[in-house]
PDB file of N, CA and C in Angstrom:
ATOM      1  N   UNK A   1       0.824  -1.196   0.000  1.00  0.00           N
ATOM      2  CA  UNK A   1       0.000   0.000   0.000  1.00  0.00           C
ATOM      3  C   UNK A   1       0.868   1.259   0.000  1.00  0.00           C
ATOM      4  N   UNK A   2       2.200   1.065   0.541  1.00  0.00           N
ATOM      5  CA  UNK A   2       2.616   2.452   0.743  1.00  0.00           C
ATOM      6  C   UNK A   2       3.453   2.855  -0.907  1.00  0.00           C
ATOM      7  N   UNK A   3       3.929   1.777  -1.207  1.00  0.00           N
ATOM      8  CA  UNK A   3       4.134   1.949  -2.578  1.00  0.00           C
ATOM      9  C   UNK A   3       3.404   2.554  -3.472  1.00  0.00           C
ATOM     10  N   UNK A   4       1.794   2.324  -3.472  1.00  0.00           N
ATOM     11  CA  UNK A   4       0.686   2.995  -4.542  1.00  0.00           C
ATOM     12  C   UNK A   4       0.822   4.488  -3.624  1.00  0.00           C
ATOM     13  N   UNK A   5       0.975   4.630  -2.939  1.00  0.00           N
ATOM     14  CA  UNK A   5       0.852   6.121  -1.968  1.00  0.00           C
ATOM     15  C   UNK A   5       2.378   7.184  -2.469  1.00  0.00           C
ATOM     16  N   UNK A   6       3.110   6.476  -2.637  1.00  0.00           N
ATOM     17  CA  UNK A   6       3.996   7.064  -3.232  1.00  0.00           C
ATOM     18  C   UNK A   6       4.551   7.696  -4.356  1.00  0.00           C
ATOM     19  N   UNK A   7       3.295   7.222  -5.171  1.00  0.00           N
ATOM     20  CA  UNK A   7       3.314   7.204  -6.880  1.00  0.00           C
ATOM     21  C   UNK A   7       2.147   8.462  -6.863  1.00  0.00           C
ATOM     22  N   UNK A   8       1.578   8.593  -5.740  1.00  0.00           N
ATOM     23  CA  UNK A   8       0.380   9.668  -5.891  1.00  0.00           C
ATOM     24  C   UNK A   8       0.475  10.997  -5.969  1.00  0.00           C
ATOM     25  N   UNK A   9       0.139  11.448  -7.116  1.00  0.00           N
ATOM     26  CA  UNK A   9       0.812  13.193  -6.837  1.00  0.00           C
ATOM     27  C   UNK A   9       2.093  13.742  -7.652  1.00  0.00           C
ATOM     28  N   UNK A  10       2.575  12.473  -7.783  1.00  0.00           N
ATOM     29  CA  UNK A  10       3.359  12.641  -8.289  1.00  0.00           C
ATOM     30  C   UNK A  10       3.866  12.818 -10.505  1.00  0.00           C
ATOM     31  N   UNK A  11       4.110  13.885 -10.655  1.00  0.00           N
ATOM     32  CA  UNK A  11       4.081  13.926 -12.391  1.00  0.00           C
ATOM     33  C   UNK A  11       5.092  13.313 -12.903  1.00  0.00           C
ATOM     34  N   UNK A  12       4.793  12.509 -14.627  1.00  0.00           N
ATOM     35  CA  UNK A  12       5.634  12.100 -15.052  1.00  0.00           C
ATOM     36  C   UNK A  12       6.511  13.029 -15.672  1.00  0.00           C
ATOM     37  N   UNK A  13       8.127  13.110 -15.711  1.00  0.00           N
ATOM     38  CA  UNK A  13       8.938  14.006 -16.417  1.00  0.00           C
ATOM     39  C   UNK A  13       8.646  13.900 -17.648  1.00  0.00           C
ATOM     40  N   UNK A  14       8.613  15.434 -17.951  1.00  0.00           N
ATOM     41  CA  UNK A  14       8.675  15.069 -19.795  1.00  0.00           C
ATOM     42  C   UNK A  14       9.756  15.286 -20.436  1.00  0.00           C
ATOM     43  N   UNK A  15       9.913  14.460 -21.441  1.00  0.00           N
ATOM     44  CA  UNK A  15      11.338  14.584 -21.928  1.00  0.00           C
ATOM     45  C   UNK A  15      11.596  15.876 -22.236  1.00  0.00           C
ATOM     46  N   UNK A  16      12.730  16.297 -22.585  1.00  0.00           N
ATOM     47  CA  UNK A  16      13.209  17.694 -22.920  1.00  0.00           C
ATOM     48  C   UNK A  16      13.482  17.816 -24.476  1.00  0.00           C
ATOM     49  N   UNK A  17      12.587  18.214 -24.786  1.00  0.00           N
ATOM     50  CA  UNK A  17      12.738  18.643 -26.650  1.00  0.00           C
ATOM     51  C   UNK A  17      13.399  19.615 -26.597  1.00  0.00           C
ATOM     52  N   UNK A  18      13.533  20.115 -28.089  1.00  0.00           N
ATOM     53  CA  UNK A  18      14.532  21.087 -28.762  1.00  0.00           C
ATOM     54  C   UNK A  18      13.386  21.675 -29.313  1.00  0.00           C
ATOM     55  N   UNK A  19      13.586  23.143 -29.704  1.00  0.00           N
ATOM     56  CA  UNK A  19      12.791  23.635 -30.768  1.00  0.00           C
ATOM     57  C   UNK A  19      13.426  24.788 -31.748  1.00  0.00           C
ATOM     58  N   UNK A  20      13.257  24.942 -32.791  1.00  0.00           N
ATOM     59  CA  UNK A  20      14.142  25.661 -33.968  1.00  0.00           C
ATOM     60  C   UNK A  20      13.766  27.162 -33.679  1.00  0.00           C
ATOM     61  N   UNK A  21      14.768  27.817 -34.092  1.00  0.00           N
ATOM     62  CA  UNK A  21      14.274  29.622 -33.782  1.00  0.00           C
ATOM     63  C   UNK A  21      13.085  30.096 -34.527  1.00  0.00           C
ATOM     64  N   UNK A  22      12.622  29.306 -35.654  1.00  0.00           N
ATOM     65  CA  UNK A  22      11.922  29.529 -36.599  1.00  0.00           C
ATOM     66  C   UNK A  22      10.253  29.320 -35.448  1.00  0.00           C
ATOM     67  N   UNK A  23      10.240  28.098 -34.785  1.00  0.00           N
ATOM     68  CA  UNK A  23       9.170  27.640 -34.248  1.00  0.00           C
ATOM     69  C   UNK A  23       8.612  28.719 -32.997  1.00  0.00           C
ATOM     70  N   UNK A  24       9.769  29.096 -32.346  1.00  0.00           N
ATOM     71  CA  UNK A  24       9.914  29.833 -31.320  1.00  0.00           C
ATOM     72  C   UNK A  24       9.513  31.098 -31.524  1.00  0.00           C
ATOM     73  N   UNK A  25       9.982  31.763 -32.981  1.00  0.00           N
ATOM     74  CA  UNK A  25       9.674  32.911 -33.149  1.00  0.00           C
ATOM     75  C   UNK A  25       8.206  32.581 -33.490  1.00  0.00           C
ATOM     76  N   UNK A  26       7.749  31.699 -34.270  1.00  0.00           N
ATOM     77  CA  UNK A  26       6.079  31.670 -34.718  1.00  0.00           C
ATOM     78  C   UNK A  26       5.072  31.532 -33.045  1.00  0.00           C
ATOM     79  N   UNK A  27       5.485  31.061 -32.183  1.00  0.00           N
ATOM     80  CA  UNK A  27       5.104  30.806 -30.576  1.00  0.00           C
ATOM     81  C   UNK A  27       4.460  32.116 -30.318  1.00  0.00           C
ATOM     82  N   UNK A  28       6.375  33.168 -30.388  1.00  0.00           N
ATOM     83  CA  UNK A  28       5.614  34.146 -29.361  1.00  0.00           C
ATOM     84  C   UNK A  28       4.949  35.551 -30.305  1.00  0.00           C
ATOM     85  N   UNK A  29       5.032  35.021 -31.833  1.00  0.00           N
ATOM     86  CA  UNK A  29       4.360  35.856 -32.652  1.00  0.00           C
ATOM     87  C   UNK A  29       2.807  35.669 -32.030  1.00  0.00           C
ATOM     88  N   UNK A  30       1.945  34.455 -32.252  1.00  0.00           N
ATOM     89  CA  UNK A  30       0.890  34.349 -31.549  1.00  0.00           C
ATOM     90  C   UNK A  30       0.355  34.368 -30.456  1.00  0.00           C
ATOM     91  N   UNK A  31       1.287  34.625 -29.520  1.00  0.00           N
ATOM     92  CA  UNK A  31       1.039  35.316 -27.845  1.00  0.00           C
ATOM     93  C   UNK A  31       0.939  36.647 -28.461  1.00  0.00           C
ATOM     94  N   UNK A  32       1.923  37.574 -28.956  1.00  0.00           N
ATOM     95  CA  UNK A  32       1.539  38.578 -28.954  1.00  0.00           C
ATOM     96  C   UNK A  32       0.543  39.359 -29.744  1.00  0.00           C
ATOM     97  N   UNK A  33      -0.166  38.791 -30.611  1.00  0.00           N
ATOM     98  CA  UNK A  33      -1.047  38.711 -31.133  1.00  0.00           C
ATOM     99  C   UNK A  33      -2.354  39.326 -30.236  1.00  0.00           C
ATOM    100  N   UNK A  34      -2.670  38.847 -29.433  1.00  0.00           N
ATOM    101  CA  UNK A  34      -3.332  39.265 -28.717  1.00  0.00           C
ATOM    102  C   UNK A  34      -4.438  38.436 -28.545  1.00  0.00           C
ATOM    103  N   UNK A  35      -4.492  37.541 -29.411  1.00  0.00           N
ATOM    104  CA  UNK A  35      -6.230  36.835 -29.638  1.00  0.00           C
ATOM    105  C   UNK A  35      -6.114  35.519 -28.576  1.00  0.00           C
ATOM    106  N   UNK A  36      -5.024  34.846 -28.308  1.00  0.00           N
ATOM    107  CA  UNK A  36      -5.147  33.772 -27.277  1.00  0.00           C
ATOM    108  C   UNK A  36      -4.081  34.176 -26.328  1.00  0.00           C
ATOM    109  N   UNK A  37      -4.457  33.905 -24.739  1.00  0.00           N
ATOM    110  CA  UNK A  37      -3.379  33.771 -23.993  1.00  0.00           C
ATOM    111  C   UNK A  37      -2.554  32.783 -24.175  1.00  0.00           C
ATOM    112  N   UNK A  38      -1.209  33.318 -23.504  1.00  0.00           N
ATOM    113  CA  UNK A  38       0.225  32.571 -23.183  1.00  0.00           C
ATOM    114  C   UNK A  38      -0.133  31.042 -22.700  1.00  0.00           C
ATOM    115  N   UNK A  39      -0.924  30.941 -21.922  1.00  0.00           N
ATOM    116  CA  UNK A  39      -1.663  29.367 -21.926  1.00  0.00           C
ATOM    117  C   UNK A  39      -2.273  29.024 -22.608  1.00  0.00           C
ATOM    118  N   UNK A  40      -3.039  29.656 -23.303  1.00  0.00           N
ATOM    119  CA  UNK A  40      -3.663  29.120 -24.573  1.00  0.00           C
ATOM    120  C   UNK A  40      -3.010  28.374 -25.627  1.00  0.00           C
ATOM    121  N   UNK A  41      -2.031  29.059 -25.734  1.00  0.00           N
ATOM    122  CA  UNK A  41      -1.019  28.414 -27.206  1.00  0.00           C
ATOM    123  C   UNK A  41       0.001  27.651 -26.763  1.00  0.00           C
ATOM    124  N   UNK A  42       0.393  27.563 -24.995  1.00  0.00           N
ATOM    125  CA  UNK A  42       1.115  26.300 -24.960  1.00  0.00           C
ATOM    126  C   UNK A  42       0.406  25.138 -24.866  1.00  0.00           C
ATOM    127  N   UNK A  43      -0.283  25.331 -24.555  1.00  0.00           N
ATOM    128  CA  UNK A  43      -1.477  24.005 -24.338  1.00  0.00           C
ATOM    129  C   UNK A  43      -2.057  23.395 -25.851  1.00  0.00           C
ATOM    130  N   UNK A  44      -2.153  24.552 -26.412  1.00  0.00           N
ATOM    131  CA  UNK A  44      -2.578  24.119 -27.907  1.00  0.00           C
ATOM    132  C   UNK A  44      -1.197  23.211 -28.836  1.00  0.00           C
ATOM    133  N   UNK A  45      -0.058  23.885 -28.062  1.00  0.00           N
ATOM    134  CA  UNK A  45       0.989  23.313 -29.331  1.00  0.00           C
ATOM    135  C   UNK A  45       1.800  22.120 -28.091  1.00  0.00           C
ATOM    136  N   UNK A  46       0.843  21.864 -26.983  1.00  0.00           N
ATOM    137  CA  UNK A  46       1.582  20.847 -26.048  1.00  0.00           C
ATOM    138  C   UNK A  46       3.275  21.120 -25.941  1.00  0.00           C
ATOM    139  N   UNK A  47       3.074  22.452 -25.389  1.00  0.00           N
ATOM    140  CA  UNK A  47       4.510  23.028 -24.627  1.00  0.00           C
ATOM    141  C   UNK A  47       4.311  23.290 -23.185  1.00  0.00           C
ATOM    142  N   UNK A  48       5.234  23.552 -22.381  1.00  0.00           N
ATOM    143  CA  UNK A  48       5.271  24.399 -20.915  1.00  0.00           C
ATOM    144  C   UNK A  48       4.800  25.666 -21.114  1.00  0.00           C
ATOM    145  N   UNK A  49       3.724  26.059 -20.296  1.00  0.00           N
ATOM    146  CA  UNK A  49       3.551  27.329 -19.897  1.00  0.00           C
ATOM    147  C   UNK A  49       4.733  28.454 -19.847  1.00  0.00           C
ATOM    148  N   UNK A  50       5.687  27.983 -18.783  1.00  0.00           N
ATOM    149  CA  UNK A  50       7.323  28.474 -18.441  1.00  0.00           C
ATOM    150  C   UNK A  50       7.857  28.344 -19.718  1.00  0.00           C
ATOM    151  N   UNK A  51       8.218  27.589 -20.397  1.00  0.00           N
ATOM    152  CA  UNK A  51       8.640  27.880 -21.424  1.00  0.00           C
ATOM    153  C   UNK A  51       8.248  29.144 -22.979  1.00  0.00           C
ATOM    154  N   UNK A  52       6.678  28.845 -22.623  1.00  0.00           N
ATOM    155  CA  UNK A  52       6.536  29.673 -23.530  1.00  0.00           C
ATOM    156  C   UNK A  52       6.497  30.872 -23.029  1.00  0.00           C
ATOM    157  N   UNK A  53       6.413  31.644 -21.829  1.00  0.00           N
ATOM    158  CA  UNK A  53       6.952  32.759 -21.361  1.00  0.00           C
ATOM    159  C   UNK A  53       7.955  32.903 -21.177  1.00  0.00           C
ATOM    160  N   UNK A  54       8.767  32.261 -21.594  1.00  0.00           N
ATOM    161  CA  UNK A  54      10.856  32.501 -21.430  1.00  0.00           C
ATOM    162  C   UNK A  54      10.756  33.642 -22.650  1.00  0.00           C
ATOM    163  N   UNK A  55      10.199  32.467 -23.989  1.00  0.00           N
ATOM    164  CA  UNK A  55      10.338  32.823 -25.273  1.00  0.00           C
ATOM    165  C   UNK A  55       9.753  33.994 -25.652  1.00  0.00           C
ATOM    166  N   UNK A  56       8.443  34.492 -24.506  1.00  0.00           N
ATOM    167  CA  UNK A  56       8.004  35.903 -24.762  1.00  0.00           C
ATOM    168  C   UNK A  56       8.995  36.919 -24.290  1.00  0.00           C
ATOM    169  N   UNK A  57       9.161  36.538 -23.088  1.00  0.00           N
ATOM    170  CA  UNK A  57      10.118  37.635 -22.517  1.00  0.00           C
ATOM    171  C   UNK A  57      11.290  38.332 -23.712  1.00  0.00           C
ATOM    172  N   UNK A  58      12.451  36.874 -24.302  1.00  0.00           N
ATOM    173  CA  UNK A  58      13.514  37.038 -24.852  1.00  0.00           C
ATOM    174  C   UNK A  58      12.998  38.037 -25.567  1.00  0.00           C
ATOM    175  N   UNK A  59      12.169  37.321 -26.801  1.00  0.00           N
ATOM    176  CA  UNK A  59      11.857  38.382 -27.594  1.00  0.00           C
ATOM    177  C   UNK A  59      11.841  39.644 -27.284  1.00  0.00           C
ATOM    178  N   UNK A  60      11.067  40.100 -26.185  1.00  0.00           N
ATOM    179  CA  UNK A  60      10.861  41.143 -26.153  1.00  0.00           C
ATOM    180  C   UNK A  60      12.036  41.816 -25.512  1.00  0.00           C
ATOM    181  N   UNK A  61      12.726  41.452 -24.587  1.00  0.00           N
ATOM    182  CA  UNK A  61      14.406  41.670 -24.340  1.00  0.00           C
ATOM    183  C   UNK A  61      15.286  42.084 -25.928  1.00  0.00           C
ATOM    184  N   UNK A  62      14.762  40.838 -26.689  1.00  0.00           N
ATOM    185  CA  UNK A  62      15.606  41.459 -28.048  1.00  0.00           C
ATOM    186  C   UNK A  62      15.701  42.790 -28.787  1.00  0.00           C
ATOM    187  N   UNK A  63      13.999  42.852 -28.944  1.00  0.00           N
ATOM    188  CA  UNK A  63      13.413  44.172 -29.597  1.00  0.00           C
ATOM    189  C   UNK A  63      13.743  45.421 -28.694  1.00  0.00           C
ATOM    190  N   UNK A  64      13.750  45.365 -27.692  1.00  0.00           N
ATOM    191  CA  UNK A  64      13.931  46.690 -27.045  1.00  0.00           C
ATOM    192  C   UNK A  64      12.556  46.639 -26.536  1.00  0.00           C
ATOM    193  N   UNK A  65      11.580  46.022 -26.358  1.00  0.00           N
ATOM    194  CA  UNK A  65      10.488  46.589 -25.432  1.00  0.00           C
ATOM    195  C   UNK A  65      10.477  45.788 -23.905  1.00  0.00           C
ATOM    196  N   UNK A  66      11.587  45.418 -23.448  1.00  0.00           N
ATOM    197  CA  UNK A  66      11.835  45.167 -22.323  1.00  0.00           C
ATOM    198  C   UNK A  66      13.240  46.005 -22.023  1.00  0.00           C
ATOM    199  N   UNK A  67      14.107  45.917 -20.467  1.00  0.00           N
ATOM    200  CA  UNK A  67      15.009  46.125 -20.206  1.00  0.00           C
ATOM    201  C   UNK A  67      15.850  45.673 -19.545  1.00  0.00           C
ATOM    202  N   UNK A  68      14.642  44.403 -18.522  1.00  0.00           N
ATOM    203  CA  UNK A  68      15.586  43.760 -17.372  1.00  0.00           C
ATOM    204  C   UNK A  68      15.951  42.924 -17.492  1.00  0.00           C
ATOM    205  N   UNK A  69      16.921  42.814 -18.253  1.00  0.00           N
ATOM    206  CA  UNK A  69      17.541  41.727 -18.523  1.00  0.00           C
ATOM    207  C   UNK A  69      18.088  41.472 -20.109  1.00  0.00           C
ATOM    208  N   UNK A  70      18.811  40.694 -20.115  1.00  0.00           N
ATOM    209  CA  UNK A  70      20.425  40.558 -21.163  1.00  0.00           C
ATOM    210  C   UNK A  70      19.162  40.132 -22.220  1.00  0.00           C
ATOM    211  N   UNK A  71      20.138  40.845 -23.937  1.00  0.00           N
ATOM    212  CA  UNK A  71      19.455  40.406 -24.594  1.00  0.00           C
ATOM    213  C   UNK A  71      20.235  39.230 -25.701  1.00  0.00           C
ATOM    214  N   UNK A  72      19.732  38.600 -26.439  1.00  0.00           N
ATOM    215  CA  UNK A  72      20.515  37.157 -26.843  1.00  0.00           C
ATOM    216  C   UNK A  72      22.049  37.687 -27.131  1.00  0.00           C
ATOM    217  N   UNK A  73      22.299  38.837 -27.874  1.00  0.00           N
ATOM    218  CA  UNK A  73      23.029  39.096 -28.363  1.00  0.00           C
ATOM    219  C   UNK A  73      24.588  39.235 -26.724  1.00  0.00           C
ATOM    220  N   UNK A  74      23.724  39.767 -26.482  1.00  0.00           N
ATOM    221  CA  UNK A  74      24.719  40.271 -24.940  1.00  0.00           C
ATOM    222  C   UNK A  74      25.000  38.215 -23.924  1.00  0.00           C
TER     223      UNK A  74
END
């Protein structure tokens, strides 16, 4: 019994994919879009939430409409 109790609650890891700059940039093109939330479109393209807000942030670190923080180039 304590074995099934131990397994409870507990999530399976998901493996760690790769994704191309090309994919990444199409991601947080449609977050910023405005028409679905940041959960909306990870859930739709079966990504991390966290992840797909890394990829908003950068971007926007890149462009200049952020500041706190390094941009890819740096």
């Amino acid at each position: 019994m304590s074995s099934i109790m131990e397994n409870v609650g507990k999530k399976r890891s998901r493996p760690r994919r790769s994704f191309t700059a090309q994919f990444k940039a199409e991601i947080v093109e449609l977050c910023q879009r405005g028409d679905r939330t940041i959960r909306q479109v990870s859930q739709d393209f079966d990504l991390t939430e966290t992840a797909v807000r890394e990829w908003v942030k950068q971007a926007e670190l890149d462009s200049g409409a952020r500041t706190d923080g390094l941009t890819s180039d740096e």
